[in-house]
PDB file of N, CA and C in Angstrom:
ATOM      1  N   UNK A   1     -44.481 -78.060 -40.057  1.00  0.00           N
ATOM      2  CA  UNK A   1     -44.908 -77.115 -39.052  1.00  0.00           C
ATOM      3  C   UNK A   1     -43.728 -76.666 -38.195  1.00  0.00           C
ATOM      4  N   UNK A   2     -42.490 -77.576 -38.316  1.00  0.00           N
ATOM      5  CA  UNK A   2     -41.308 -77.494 -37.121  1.00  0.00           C
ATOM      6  C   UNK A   2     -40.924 -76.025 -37.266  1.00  0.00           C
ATOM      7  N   UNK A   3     -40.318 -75.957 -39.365  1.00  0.00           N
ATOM      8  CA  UNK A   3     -39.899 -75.132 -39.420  1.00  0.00           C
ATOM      9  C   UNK A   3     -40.608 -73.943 -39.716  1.00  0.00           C
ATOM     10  N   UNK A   4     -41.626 -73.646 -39.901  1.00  0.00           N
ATOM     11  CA  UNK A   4     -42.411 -72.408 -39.522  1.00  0.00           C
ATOM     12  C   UNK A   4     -41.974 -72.068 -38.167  1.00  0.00           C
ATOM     13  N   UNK A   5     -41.937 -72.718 -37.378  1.00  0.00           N
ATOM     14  CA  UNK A   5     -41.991 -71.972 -36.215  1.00  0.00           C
ATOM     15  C   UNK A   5     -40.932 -71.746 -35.164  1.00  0.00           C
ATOM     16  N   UNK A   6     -39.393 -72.801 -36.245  1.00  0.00           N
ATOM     17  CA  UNK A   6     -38.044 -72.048 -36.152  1.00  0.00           C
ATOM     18  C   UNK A   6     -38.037 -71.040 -36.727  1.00  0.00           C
ATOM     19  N   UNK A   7     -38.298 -70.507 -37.899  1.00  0.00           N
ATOM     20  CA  UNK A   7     -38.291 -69.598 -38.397  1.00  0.00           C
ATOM     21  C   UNK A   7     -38.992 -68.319 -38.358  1.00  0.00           C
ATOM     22  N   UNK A   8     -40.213 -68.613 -37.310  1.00  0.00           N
ATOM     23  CA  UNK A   8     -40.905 -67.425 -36.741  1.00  0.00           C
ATOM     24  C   UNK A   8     -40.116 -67.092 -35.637  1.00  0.00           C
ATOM     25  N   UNK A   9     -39.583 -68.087 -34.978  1.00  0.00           N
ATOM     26  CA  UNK A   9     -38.437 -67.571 -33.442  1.00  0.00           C
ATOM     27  C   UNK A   9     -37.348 -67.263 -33.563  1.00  0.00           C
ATOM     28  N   UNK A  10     -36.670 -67.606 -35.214  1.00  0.00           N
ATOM     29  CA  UNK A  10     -35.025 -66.410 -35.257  1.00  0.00           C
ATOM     30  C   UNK A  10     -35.371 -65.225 -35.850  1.00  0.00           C
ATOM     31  N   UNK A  11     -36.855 -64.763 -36.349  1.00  0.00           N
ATOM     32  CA  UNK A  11     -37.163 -63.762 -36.865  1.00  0.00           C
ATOM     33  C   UNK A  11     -37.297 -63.007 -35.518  1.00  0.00           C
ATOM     34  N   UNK A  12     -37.960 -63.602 -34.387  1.00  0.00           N
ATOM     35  CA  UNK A  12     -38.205 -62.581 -32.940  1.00  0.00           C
ATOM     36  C   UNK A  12     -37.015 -62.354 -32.368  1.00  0.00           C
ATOM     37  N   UNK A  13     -35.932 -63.089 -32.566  1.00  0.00           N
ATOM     38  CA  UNK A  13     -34.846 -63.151 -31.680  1.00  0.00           C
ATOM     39  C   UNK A  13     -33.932 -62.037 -32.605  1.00  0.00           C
ATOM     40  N   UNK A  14     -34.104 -62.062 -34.372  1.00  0.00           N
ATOM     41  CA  UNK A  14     -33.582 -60.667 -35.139  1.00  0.00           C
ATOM     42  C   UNK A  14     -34.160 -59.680 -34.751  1.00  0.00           C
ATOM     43  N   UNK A  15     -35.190 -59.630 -34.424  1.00  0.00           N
ATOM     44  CA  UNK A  15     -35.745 -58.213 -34.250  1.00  0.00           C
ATOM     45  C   UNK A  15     -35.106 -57.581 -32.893  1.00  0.00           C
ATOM     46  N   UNK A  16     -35.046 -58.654 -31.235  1.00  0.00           N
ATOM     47  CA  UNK A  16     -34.907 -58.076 -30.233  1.00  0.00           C
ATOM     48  C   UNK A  16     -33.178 -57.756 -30.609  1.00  0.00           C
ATOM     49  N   UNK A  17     -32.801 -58.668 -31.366  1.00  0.00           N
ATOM     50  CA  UNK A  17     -30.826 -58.334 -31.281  1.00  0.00           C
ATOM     51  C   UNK A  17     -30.941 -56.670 -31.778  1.00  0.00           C
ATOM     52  N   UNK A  18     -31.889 -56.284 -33.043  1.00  0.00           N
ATOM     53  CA  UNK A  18     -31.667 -55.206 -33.616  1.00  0.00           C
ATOM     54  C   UNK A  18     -32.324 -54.175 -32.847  1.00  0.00           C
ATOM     55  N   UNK A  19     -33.176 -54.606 -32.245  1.00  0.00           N
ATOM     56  CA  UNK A  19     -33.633 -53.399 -30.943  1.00  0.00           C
ATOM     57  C   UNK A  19     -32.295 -53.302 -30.163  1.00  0.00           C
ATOM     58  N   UNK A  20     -31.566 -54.106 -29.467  1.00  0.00           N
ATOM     59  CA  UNK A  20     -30.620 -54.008 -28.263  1.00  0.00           C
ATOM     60  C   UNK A  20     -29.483 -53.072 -29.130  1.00  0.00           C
ATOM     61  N   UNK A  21     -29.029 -53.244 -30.286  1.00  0.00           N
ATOM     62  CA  UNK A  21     -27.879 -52.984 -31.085  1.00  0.00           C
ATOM     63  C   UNK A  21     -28.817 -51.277 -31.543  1.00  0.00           C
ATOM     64  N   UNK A  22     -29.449 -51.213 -32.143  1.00  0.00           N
ATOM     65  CA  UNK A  22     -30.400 -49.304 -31.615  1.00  0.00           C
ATOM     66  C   UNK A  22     -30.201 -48.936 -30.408  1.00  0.00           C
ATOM     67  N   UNK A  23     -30.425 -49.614 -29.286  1.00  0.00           N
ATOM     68  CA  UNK A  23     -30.457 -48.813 -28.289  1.00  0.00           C
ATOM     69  C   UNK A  23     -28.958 -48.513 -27.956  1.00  0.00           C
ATOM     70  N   UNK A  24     -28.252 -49.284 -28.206  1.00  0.00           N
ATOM     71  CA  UNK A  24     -26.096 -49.097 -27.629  1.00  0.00           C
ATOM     72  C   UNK A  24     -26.046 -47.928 -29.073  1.00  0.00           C
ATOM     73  N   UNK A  25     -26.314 -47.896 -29.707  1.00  0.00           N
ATOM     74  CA  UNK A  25     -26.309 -46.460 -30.896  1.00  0.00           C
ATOM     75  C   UNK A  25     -27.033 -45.368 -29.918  1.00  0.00           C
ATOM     76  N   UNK A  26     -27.952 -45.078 -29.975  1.00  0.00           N
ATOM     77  CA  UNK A  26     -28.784 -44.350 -29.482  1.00  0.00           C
ATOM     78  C   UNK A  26     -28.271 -43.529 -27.468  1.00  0.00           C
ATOM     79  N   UNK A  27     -27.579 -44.741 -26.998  1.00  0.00           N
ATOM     80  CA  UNK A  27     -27.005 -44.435 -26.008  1.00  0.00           C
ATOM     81  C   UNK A  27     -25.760 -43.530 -26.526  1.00  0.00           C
ATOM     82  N   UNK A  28     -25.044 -44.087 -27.384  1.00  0.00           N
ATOM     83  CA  UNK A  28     -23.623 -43.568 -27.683  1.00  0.00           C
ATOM     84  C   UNK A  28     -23.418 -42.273 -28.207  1.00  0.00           C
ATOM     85  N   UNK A  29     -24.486 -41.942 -29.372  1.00  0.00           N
ATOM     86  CA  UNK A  29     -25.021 -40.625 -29.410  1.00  0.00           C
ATOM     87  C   UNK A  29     -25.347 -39.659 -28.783  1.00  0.00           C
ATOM     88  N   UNK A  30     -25.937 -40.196 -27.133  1.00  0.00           N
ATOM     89  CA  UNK A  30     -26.806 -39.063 -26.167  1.00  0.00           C
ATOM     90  C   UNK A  30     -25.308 -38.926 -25.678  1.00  0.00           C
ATOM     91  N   UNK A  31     -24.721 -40.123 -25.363  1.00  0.00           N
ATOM     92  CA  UNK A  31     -23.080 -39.592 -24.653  1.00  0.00           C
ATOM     93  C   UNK A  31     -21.998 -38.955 -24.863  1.00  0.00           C
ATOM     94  N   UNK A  32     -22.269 -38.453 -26.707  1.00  0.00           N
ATOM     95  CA  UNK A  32     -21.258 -37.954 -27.382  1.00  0.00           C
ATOM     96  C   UNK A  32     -21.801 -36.618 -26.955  1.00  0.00           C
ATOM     97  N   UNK A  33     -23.203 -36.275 -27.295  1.00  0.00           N
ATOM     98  CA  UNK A  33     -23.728 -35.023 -27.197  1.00  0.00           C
ATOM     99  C   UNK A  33     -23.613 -34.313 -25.819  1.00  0.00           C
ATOM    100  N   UNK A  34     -23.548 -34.960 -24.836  1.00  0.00           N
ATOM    101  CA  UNK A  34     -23.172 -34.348 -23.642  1.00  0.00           C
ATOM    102  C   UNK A  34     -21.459 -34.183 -23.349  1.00  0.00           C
ATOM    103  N   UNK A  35     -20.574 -34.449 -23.964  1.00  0.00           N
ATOM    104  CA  UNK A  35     -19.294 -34.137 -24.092  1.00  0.00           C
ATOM    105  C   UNK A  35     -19.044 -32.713 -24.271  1.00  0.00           C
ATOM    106  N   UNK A  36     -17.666 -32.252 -23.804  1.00  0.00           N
ATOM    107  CA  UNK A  36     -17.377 -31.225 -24.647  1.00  0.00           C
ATOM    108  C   UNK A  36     -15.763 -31.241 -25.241  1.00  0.00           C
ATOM    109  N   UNK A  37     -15.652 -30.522 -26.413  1.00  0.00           N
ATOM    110  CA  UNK A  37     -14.703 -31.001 -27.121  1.00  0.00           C
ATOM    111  C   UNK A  37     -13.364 -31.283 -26.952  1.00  0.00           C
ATOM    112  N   UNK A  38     -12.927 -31.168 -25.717  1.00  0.00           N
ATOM    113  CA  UNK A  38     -11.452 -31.602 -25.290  1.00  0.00           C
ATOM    114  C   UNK A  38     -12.151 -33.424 -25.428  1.00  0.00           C
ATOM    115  N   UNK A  39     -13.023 -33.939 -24.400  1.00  0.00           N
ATOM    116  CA  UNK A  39     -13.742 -34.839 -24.117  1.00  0.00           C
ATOM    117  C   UNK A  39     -13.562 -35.524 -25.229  1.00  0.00           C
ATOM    118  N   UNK A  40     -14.282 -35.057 -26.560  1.00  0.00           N
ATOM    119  CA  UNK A  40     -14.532 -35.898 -27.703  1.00  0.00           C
ATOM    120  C   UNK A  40     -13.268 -36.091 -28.257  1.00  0.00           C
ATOM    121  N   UNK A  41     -12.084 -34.977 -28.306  1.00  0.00           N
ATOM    122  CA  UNK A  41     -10.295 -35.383 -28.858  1.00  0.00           C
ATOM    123  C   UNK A  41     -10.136 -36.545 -28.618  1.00  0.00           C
ATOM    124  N   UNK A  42     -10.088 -36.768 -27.079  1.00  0.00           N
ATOM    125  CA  UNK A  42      -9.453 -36.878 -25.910  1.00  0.00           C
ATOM    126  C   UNK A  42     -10.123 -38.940 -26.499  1.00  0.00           C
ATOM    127  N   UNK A  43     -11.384 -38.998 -26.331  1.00  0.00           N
ATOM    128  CA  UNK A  43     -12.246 -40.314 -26.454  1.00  0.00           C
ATOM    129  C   UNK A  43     -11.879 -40.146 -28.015  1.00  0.00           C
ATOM    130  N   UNK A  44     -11.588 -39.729 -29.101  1.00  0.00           N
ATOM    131  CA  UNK A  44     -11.121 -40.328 -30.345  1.00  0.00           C
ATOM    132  C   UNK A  44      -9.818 -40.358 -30.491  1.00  0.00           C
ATOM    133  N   UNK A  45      -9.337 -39.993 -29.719  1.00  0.00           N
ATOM    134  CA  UNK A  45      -7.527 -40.612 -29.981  1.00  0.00           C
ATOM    135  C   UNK A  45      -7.509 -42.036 -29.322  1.00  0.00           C
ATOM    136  N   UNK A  46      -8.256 -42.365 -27.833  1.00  0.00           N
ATOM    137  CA  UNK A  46      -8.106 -43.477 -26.977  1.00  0.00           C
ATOM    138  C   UNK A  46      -9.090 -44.258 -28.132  1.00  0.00           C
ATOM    139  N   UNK A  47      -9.943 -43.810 -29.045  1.00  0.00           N
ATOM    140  CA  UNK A  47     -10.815 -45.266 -30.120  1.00  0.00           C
ATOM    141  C   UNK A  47      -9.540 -45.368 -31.178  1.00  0.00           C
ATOM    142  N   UNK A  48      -8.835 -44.438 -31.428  1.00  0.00           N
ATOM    143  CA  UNK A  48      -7.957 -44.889 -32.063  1.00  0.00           C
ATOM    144  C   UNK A  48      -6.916 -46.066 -31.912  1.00  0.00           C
ATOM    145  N   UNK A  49      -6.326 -45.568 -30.674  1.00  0.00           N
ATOM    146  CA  UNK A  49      -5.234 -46.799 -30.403  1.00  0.00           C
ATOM    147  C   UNK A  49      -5.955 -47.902 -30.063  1.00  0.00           C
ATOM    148  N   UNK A  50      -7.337 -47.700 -29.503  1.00  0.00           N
ATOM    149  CA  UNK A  50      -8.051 -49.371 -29.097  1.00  0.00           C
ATOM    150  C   UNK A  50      -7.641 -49.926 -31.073  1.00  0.00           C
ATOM    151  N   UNK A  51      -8.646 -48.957 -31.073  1.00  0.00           N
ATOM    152  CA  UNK A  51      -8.707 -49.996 -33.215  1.00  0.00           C
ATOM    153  C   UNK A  51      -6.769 -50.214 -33.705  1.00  0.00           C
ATOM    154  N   UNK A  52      -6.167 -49.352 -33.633  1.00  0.00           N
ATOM    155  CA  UNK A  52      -4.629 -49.851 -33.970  1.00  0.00           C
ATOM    156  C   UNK A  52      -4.308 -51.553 -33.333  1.00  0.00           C
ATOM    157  N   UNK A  53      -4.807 -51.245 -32.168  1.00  0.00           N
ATOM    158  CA  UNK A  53      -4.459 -52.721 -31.200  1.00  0.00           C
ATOM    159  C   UNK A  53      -4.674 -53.600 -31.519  1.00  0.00           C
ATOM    160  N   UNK A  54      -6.686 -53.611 -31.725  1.00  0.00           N
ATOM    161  CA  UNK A  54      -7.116 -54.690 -32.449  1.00  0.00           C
ATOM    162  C   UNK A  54      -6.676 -55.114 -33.729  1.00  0.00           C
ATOM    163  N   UNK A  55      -6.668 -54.171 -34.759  1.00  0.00           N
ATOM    164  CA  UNK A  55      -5.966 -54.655 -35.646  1.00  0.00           C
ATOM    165  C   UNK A  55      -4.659 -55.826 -35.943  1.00  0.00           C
ATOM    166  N   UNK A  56      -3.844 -55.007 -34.880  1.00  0.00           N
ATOM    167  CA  UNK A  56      -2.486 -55.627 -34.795  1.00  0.00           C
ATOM    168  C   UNK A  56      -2.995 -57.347 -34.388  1.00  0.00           C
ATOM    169  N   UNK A  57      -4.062 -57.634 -33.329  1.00  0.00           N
ATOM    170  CA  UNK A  57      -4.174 -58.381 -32.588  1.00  0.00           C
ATOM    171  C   UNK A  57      -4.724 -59.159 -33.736  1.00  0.00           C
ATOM    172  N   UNK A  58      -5.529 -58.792 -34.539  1.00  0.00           N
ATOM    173  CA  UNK A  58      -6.390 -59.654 -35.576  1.00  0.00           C
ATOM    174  C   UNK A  58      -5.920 -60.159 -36.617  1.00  0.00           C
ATOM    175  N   UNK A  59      -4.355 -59.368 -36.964  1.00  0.00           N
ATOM    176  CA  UNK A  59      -3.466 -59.941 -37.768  1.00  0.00           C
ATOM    177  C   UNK A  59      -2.785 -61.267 -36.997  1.00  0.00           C
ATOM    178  N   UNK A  60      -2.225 -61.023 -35.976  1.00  0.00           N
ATOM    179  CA  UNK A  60      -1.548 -62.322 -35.193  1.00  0.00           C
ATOM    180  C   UNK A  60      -2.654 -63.471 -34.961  1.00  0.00           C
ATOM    181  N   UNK A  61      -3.488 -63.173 -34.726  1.00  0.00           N
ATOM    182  CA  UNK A  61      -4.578 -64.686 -34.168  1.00  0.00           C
ATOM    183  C   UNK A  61      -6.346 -63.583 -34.532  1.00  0.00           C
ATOM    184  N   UNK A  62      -6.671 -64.742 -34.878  1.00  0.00           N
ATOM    185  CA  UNK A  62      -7.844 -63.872 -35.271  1.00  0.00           C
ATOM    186  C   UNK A  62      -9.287 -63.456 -34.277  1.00  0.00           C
ATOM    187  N   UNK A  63      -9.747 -62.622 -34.240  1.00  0.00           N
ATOM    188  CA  UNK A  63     -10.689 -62.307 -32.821  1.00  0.00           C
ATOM    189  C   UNK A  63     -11.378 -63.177 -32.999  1.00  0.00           C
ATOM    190  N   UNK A  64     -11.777 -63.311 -31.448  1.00  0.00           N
ATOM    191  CA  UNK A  64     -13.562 -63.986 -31.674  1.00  0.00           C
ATOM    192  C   UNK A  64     -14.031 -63.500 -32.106  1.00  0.00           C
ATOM    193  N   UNK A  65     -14.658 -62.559 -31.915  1.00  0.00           N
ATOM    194  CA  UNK A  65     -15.099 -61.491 -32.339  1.00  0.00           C
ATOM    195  C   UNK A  65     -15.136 -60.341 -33.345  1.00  0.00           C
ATOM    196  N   UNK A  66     -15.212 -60.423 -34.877  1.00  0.00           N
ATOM    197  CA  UNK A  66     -14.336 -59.384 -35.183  1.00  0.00           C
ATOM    198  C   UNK A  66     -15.066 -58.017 -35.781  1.00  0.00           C
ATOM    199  N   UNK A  67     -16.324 -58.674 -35.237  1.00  0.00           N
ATOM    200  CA  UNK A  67     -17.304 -57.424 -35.674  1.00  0.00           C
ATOM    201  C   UNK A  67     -16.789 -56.301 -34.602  1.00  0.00           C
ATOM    202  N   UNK A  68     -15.960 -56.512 -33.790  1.00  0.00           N
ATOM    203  CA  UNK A  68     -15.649 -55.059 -32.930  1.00  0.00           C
ATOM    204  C   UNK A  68     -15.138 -54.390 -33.513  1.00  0.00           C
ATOM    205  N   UNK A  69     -14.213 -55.250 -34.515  1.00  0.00           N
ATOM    206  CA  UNK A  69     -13.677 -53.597 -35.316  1.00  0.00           C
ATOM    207  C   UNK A  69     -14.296 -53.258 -36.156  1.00  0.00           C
ATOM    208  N   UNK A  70     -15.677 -53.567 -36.601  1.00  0.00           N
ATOM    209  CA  UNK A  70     -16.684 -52.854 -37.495  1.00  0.00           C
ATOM    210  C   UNK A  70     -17.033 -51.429 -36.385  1.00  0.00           C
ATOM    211  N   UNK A  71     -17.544 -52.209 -34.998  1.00  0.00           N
ATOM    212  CA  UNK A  71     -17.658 -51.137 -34.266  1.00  0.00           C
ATOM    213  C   UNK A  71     -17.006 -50.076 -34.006  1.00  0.00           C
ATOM    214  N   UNK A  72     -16.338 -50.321 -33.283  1.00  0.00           N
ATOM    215  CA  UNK A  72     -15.329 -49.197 -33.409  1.00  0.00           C
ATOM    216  C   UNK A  72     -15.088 -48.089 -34.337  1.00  0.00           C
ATOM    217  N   UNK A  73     -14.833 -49.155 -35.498  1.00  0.00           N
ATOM    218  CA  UNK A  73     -14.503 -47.851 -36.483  1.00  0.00           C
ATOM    219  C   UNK A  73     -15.624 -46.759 -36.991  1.00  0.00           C
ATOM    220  N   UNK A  74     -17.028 -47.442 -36.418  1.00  0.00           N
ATOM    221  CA  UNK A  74     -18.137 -46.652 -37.117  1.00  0.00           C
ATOM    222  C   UNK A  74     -18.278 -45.805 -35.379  1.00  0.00           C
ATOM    223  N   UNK A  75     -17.795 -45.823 -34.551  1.00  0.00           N
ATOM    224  CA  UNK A  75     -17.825 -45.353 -33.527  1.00  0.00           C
ATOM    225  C   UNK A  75     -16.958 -44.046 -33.295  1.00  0.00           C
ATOM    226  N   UNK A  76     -15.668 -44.207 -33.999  1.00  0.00           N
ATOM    227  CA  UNK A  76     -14.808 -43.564 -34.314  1.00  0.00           C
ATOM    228  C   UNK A  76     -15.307 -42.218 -35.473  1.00  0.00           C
ATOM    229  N   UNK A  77     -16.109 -43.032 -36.571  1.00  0.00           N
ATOM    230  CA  UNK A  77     -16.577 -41.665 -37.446  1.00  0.00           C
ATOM    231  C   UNK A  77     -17.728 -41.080 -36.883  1.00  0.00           C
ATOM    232  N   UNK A  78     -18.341 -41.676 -36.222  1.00  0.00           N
ATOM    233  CA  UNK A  78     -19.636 -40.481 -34.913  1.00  0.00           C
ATOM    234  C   UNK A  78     -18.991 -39.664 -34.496  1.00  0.00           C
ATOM    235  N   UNK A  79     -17.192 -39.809 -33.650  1.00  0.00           N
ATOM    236  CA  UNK A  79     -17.126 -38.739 -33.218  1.00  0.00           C
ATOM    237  C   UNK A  79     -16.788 -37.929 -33.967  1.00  0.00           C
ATOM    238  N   UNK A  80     -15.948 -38.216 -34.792  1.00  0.00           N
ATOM    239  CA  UNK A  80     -15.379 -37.025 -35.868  1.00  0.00           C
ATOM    240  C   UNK A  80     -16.751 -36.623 -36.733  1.00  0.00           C
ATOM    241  N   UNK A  81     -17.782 -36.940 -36.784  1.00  0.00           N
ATOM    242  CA  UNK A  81     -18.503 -36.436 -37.296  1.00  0.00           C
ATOM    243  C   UNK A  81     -19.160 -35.042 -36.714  1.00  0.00           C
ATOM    244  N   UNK A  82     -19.495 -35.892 -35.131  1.00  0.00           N
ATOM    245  CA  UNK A  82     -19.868 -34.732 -34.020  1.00  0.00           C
ATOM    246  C   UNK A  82     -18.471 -33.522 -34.081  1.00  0.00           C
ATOM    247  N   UNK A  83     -17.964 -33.718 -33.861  1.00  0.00           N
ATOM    248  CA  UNK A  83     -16.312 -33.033 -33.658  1.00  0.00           C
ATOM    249  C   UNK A  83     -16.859 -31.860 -35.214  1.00  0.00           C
ATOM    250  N   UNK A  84     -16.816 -32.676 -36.350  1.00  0.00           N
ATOM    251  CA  UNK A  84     -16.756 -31.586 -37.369  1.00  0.00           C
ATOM    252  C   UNK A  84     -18.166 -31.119 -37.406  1.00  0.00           C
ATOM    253  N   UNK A  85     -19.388 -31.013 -36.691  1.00  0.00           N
ATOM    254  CA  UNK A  85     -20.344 -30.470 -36.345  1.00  0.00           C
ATOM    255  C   UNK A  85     -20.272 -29.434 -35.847  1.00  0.00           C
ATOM    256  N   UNK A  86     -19.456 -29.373 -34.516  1.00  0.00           N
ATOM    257  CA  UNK A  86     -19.571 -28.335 -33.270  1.00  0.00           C
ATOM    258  C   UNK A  86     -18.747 -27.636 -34.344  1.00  0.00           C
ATOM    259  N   UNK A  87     -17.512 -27.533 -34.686  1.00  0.00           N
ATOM    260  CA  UNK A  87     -16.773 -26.368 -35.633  1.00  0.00           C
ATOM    261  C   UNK A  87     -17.441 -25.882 -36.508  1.00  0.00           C
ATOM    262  N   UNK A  88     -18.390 -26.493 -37.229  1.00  0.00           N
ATOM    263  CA  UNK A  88     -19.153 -26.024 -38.154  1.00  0.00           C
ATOM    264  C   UNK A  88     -19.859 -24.858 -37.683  1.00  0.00           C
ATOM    265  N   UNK A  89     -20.381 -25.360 -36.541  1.00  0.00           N
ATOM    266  CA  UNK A  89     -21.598 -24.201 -35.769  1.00  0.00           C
ATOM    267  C   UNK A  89     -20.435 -22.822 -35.120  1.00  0.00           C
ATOM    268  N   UNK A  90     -19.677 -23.270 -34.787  1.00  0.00           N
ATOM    269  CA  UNK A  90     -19.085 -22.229 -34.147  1.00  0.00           C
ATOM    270  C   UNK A  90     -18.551 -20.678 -34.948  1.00  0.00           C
TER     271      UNK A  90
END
């Protein structure tokens, strides 16, 4: 019975992580869309050198963390995605 009901509580605790991790998407999106395109250059050159950094940093000692540079980099192709959107339309 223990583990039924570990296993019913990392299933609730997957679901709220993947709600919280939608909503920081969903935020990042509404914030790109209210930019305008100097804005979006301007915030993908500064995701750039963050990700160069980390990199460098993850080669010397390894992150805690190193799902940030998953982030990032998929953060990085939102904007250039948005970026090659607005030209499209224009």
């Amino acid at each position: 019975m223990g583990n039924l009901e570990n296993a019913n509580s990392q299933l609730q605790n997957f679901k709220i992580s993947k709600n919280i991790m939608m909503s920081k998407k969903a935020d990042f999106v509404k914030s790109i869309h209210g930019m305008n395109e100097m804005d979006l250059k301007a915030r993908l050159e500064e995701d750039k050198q963050r990700l160069k950094k980390l990199h460098f940093a993850h080669t010397i000692s390894p992150l805690e963390n190193p799902m940030t540079i998953r982030g990032l980099r998929r953060e990085i192709a939102r904007l250039k995605t948005e970026l090659k959107n607005r030209t499209q339309e224009a």
